[in-house]
N, C-alpha and C. Protein backbone atom coordinates (compact mmCIF):
# COMPACT_ATOMS: atom_id res chain seq x y z
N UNK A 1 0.81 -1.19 0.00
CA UNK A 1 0.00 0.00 0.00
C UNK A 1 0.86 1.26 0.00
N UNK A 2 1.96 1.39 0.75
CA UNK A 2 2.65 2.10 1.04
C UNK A 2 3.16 2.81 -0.40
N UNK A 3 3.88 1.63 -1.45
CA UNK A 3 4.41 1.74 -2.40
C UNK A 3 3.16 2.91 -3.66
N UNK A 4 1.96 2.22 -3.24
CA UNK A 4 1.08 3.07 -4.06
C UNK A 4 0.75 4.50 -3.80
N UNK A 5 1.11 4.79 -2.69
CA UNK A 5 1.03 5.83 -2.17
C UNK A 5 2.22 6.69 -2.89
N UNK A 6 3.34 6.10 -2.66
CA UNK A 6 4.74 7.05 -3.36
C UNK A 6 4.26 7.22 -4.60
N UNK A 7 3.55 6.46 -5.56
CA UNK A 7 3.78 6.20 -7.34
C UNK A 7 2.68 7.47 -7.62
N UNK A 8 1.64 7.38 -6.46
CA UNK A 8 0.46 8.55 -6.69
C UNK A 8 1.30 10.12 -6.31
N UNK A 9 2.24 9.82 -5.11
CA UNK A 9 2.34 10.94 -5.19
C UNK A 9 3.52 11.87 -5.77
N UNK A 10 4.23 10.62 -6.63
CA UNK A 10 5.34 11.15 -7.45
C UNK A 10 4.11 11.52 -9.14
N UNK A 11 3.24 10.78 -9.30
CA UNK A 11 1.95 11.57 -10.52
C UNK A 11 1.76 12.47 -10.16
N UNK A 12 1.00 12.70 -8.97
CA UNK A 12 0.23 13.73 -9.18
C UNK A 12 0.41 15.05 -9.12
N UNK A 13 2.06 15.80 -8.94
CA UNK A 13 2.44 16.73 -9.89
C UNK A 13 2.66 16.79 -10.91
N UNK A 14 2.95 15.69 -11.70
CA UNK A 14 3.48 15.81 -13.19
C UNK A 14 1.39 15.47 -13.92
N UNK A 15 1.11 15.40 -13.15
CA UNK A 15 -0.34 15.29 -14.23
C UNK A 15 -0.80 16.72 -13.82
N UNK A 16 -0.51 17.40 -12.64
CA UNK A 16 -0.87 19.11 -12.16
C UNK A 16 -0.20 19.90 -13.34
N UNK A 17 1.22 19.67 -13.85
CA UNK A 17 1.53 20.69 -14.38
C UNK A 17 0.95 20.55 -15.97
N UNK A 18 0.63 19.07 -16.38
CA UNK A 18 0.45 18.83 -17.41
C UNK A 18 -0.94 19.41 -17.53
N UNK A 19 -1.87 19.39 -16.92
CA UNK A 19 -3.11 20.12 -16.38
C UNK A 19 -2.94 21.60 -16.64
N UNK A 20 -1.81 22.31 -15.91
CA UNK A 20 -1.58 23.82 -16.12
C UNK A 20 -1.13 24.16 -17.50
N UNK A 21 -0.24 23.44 -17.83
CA UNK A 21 -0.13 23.70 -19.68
C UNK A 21 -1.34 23.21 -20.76
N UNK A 22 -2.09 22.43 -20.61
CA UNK A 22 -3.09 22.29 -21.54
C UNK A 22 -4.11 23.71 -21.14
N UNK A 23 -4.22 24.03 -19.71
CA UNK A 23 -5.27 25.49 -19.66
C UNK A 23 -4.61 26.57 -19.98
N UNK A 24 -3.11 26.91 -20.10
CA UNK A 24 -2.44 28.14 -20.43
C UNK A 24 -3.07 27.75 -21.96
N UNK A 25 -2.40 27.10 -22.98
CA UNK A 25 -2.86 26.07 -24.14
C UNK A 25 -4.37 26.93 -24.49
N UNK A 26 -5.41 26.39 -23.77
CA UNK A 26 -6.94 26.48 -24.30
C UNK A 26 -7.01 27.94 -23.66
N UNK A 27 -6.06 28.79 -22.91
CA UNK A 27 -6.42 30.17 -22.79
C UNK A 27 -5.86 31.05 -23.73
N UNK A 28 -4.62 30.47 -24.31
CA UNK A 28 -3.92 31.10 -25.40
C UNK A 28 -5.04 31.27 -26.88
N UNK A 29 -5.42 29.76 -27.04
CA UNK A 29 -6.46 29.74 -28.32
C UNK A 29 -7.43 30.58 -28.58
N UNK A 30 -8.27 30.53 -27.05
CA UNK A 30 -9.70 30.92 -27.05
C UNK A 30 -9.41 32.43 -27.16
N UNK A 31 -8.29 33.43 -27.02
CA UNK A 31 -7.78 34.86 -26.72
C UNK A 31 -7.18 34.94 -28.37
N UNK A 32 -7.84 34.62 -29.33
CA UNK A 32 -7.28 35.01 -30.53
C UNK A 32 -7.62 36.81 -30.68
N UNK A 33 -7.73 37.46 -29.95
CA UNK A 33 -7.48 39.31 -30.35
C UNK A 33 -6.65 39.78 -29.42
N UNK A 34 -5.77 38.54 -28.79
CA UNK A 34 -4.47 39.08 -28.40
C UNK A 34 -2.74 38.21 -29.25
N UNK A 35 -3.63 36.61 -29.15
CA UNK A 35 -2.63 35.77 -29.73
C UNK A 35 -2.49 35.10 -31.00
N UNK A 36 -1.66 34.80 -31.78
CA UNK A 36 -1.45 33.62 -33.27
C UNK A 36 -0.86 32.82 -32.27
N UNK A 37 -0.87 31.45 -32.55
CA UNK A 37 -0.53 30.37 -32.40
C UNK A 37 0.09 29.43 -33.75
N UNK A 38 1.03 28.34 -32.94
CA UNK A 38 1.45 27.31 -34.14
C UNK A 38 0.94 26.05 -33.25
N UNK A 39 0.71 25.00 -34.46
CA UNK A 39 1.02 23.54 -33.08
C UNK A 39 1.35 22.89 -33.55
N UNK A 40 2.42 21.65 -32.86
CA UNK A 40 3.30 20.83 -33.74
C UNK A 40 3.59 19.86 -33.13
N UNK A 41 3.51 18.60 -33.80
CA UNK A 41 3.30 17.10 -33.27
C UNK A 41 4.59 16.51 -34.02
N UNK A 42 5.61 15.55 -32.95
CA UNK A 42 6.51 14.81 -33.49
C UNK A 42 7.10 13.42 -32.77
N UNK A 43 7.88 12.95 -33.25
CA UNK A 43 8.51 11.95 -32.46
C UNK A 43 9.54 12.39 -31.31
N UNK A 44 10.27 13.85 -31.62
CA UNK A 44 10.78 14.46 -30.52
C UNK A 44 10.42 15.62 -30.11
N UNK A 45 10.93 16.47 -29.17
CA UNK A 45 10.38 17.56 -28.52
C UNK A 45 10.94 18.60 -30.00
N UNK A 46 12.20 18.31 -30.32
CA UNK A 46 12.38 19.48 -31.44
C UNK A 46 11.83 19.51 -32.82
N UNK A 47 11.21 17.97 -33.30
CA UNK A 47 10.29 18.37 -34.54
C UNK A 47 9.26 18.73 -34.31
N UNK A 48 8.57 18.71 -33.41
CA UNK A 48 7.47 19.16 -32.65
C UNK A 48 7.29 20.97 -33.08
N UNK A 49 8.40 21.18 -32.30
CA UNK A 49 8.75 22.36 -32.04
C UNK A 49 8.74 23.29 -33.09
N UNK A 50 9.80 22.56 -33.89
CA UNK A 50 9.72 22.74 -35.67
C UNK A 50 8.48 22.98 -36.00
N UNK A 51 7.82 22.46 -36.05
CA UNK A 51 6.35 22.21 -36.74
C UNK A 51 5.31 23.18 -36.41
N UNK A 52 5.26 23.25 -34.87
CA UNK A 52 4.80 24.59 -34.69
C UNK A 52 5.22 25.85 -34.51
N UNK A 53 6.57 26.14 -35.27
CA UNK A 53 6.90 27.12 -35.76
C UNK A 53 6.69 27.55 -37.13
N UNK A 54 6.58 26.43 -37.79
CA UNK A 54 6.40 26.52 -39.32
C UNK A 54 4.63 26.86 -39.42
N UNK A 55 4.13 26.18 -38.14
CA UNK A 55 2.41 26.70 -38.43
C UNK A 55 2.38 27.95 -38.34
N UNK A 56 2.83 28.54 -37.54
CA UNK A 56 2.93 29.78 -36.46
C UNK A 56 3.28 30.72 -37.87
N UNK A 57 4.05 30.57 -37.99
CA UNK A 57 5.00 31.30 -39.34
C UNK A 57 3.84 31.11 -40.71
N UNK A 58 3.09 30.53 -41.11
CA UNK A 58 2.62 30.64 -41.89
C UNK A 58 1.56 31.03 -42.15
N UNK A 59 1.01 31.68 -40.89
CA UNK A 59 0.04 32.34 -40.17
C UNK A 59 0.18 34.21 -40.92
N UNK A 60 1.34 34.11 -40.62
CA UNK A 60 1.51 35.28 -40.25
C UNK A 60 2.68 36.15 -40.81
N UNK A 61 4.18 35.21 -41.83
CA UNK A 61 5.13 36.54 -41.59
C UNK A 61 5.19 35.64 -43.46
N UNK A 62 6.00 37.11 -43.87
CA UNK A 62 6.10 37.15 -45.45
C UNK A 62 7.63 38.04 -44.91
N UNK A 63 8.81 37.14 -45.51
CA UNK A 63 9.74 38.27 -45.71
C UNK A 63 9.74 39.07 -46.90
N UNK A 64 10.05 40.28 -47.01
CA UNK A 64 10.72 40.76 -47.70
C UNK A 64 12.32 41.33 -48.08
N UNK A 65 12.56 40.96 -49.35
CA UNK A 65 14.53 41.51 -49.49
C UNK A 65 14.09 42.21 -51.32
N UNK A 66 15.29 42.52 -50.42
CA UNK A 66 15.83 43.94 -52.09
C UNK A 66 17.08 43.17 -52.13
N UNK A 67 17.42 43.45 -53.34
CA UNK A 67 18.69 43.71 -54.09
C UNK A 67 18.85 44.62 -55.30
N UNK A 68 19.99 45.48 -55.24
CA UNK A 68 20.16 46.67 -56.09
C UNK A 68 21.36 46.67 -56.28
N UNK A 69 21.59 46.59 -58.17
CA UNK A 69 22.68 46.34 -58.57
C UNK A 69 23.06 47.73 -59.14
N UNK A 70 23.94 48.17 -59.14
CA UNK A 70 24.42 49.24 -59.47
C UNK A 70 25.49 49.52 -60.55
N UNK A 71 25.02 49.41 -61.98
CA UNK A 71 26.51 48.70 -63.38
C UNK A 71 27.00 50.55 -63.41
N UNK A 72 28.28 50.72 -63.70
CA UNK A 72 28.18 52.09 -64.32
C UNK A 72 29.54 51.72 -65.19
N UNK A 73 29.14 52.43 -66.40
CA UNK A 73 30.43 52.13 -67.43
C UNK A 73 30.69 53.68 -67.72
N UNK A 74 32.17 53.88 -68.17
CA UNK A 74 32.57 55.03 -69.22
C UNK A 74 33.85 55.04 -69.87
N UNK A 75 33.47 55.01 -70.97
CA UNK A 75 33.91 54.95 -71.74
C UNK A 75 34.45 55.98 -72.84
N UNK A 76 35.72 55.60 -73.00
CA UNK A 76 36.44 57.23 -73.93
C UNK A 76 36.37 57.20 -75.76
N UNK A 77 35.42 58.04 -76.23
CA UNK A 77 35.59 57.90 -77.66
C UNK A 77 36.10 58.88 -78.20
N UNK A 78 36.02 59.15 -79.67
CA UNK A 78 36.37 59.91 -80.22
C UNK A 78 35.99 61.54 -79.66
N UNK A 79 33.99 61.28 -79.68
CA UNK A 79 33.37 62.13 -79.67
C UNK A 79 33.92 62.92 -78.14
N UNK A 80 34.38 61.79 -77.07
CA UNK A 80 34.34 62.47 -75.38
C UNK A 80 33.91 61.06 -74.75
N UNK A 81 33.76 61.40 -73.20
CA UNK A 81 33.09 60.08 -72.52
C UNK A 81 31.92 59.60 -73.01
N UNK A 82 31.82 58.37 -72.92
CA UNK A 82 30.48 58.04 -72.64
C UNK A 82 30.04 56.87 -70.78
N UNK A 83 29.15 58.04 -70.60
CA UNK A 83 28.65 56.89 -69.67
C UNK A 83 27.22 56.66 -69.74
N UNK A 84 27.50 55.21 -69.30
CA UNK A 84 25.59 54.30 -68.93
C UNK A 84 25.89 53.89 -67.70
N UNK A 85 24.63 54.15 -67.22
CA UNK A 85 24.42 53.68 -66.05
C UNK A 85 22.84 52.56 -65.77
N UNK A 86 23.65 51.41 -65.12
CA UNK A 86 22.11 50.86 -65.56
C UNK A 86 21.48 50.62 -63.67
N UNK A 87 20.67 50.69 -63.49
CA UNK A 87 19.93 50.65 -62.01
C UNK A 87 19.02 49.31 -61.93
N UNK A 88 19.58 48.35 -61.19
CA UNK A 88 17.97 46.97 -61.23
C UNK A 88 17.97 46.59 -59.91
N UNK A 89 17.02 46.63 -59.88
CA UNK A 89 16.36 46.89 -58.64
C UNK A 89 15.50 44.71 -58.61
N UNK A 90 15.41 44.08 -57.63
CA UNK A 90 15.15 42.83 -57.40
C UNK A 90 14.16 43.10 -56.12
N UNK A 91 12.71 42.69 -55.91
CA UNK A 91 12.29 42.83 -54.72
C UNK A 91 11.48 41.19 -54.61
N UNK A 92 11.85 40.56 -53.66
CA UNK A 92 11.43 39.24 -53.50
C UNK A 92 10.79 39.16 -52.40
N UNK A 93 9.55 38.18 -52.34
CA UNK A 93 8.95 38.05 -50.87
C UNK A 93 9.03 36.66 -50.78
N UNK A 94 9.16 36.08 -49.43
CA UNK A 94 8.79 34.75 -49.06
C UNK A 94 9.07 34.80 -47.97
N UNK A 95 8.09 33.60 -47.68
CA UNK A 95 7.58 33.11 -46.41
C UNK A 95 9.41 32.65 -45.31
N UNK A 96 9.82 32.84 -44.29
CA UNK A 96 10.76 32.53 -43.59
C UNK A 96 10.55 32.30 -42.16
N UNK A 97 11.39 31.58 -41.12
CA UNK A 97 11.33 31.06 -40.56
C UNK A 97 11.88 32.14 -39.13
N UNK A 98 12.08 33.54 -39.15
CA UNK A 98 12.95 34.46 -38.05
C UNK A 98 12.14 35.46 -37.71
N UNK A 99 10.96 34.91 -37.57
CA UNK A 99 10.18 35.80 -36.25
C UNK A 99 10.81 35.51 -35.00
N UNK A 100 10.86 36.28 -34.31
CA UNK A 100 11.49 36.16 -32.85
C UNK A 100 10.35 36.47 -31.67
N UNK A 101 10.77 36.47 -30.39
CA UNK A 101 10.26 36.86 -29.50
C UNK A 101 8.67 35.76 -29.63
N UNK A 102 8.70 34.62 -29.82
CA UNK A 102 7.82 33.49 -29.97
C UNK A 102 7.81 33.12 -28.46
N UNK A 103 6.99 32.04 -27.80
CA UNK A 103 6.61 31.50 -26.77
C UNK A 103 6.81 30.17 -27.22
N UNK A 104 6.85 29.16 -25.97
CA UNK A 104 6.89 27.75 -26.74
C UNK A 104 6.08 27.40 -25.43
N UNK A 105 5.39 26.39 -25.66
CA UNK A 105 4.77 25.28 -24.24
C UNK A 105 5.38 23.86 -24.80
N UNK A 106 5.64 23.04 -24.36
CA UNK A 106 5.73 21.71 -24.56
C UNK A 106 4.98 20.98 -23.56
N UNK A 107 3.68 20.69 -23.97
CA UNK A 107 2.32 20.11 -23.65
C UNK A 107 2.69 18.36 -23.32
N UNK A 108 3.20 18.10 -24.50
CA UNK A 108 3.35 16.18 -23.82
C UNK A 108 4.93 16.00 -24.58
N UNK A 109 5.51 15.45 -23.83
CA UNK A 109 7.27 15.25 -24.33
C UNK A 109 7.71 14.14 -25.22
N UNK A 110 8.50 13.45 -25.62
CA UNK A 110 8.38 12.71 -26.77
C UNK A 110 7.97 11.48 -25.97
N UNK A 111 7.60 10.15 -26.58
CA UNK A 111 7.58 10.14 -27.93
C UNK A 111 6.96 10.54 -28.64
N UNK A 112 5.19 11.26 -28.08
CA UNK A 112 4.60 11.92 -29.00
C UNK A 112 4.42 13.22 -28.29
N UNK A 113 5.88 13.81 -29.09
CA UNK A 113 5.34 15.26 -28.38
C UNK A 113 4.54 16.10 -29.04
N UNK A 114 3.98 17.30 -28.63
CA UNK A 114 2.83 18.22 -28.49
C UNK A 114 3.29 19.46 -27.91
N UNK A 115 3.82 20.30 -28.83
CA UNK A 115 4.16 21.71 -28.84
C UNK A 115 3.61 22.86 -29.60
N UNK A 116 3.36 23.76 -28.47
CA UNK A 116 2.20 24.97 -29.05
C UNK A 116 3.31 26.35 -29.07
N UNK A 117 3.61 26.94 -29.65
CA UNK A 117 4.29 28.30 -30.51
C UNK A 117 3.63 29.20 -30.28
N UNK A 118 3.63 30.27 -29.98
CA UNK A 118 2.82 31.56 -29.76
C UNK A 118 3.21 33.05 -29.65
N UNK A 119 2.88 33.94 -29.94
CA UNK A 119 3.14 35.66 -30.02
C UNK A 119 1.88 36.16 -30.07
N UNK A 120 2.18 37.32 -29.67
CA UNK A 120 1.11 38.23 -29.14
C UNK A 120 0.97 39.26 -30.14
N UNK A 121 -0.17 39.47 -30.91
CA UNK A 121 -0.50 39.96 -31.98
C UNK A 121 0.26 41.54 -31.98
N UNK A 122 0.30 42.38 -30.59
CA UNK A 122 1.25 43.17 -30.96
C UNK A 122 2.93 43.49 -31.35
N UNK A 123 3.39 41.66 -30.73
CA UNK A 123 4.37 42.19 -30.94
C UNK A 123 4.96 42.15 -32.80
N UNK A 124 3.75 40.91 -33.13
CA UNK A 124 3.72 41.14 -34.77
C UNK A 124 3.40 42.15 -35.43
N UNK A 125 2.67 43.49 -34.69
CA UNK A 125 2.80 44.51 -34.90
C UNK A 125 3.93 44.90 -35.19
N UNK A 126 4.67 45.35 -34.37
CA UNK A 126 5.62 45.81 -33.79
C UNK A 126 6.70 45.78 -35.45
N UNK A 127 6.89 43.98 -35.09
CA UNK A 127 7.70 43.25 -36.54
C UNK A 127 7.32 43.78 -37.65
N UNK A 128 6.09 43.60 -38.47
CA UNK A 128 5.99 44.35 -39.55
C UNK A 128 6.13 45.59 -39.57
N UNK A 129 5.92 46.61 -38.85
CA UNK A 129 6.25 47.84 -38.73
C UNK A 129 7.82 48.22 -39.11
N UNK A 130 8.85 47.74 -38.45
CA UNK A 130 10.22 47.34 -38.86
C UNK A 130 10.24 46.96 -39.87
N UNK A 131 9.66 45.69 -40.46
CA UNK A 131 9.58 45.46 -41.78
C UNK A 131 9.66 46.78 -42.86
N UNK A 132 8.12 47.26 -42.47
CA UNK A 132 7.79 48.49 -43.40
C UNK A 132 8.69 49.27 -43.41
N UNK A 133 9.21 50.29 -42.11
CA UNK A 133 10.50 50.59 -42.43
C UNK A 133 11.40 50.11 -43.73
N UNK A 134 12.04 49.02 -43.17
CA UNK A 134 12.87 48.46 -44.19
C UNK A 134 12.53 48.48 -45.53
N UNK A 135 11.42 48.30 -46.14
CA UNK A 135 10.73 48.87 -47.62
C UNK A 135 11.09 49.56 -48.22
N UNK A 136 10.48 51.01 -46.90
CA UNK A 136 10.60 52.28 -47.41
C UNK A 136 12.13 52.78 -47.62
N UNK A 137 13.54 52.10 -46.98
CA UNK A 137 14.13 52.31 -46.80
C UNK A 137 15.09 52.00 -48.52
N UNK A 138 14.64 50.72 -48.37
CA UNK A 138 14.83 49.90 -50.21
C UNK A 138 14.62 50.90 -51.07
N UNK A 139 12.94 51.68 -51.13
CA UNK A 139 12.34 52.49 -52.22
C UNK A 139 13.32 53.92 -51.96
N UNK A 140 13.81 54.36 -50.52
CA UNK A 140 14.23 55.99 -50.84
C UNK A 140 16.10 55.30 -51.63
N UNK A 141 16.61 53.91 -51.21
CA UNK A 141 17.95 53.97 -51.74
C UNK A 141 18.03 54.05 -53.53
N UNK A 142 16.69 52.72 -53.79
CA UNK A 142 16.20 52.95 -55.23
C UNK A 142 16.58 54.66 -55.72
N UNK A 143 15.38 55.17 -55.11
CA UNK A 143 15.09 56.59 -55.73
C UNK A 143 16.40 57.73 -55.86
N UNK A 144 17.49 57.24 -54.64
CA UNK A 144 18.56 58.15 -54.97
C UNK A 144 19.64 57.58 -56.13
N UNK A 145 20.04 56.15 -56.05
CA UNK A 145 20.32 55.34 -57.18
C UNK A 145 20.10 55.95 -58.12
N UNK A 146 18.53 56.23 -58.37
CA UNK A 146 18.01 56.60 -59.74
C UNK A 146 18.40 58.05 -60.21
N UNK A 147 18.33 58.54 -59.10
CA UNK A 147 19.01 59.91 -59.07
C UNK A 147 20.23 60.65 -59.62
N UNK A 148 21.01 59.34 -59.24
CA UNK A 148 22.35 59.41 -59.21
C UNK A 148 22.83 59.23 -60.53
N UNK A 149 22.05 58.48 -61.28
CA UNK A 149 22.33 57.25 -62.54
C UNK A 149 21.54 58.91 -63.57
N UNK A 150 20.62 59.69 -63.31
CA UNK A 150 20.54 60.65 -64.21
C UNK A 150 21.40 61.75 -64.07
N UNK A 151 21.81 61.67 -63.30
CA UNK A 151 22.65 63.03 -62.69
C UNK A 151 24.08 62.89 -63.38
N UNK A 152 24.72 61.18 -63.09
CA UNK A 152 25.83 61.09 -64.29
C UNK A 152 25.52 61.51 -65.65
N UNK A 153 24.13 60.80 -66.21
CA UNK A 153 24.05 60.93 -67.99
C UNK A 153 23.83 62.27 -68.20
N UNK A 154 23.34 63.64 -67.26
CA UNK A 154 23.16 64.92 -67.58
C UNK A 154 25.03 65.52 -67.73
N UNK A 155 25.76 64.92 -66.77
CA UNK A 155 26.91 65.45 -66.73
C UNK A 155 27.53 64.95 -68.32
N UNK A 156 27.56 63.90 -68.63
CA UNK A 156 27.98 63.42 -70.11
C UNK A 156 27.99 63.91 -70.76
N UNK A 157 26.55 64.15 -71.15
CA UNK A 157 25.40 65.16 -72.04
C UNK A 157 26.21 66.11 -72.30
C-alpha cells in the first residue's frame, strides 16, 4: 500500500503541471485578439517544435529583401566620354522562418510530443512595422540610385 502511495504521489504533480499547460494552451487559443498560435506534433520535442513554428509562421510573416545592382560604365571615344548607367532593382517576398520573440509550451514530451508556438499579436505589430520601415528604406535607396544614374548621364550630355 505504502508503495502506491509514493507512485500517486510522485503523478500527481506531473499530471498538475500537465493540467496547467493544456489550460495556459486552451487560454492562449480561445484569446485570438491578443494571440497567433502554431502547433506541432513529433517523435521528438524538437520536430514538434519545428512544426509549430512553421504553423505559427505561416500564419503570419512574409519576408521581404531587395537587391540593387548598381553597373556604371565610361567609356572614352572619339566624340568624349560616354557613360551608362544601368539601375535593377530585385524585390522578392517569401515566407521565412525568423520571427522572434515566440513563446513555446511543450504540452506532452516525446515520444509523442505536443508543442504549441505563440506571439502576441502586438508584438507582430511591432515586426511588420520594422519590416515596413525596411521597404521604405529599399524604395528611398532605389530613388537616390536613380538619381544618381541621371545626374551622371546629364553630366555626359
Amino acid at each position: 500500500m505504502k508503495k502506491w502511495i509514493i507512485i500517486v504521489a510522485c503523478l500527481l504533480p506531473m499530471w498538475a503541471m500537465a493540467q496547467e499547460k493544456m489550460e495556459e494552451v486552451n487560454r492562449i487559443k480561445a484569446d485570438r485578439n491578443t494571440y497567433l498560435y502554431g502547433e506541432g506534433y513529433g517523435e521528438t520535442e524538437a520536430n514538434a517544435d519545428k512544426e509549430a513554428m512553421a504553423n505559427l509562421m505561416s500564419k503570419i510573416s512574409v519576408q521581404v529583401s531587395s537587391d540593387i545592382d548598381i553597373n556604371e560604365q565610361q567609356v572614352n571615344t572619339a566624340e568624349g566620354i560616354d557613360a551608362t548607367s544601368v539601375v535593377e532593382s530585385v524585390v522578392k517576398t517569401y515566407t521565412a522562418g525568423t520571427l522572434k520573440n515566440t513563446q513555446s509550451i511543450i504540452v506532452s514530451p516525446a515520444p509523442k510530443a505536443y508543442v504549441v508556438r505563440y506571439i502576441k499579436k502586438a508584438e507582430i505589430d511591432r515586426v511588420f512595422k520594422a519590416r515596413e520601415d525596411l521597404i521604405f528604406d529599399y524604395i528611398r535607396g532605389a530613388k537616390e540610385a536613380e538619381k544618381a544614374a541621371a545626374d551622371a548621364n546629364k553630366e555626359v550630355e
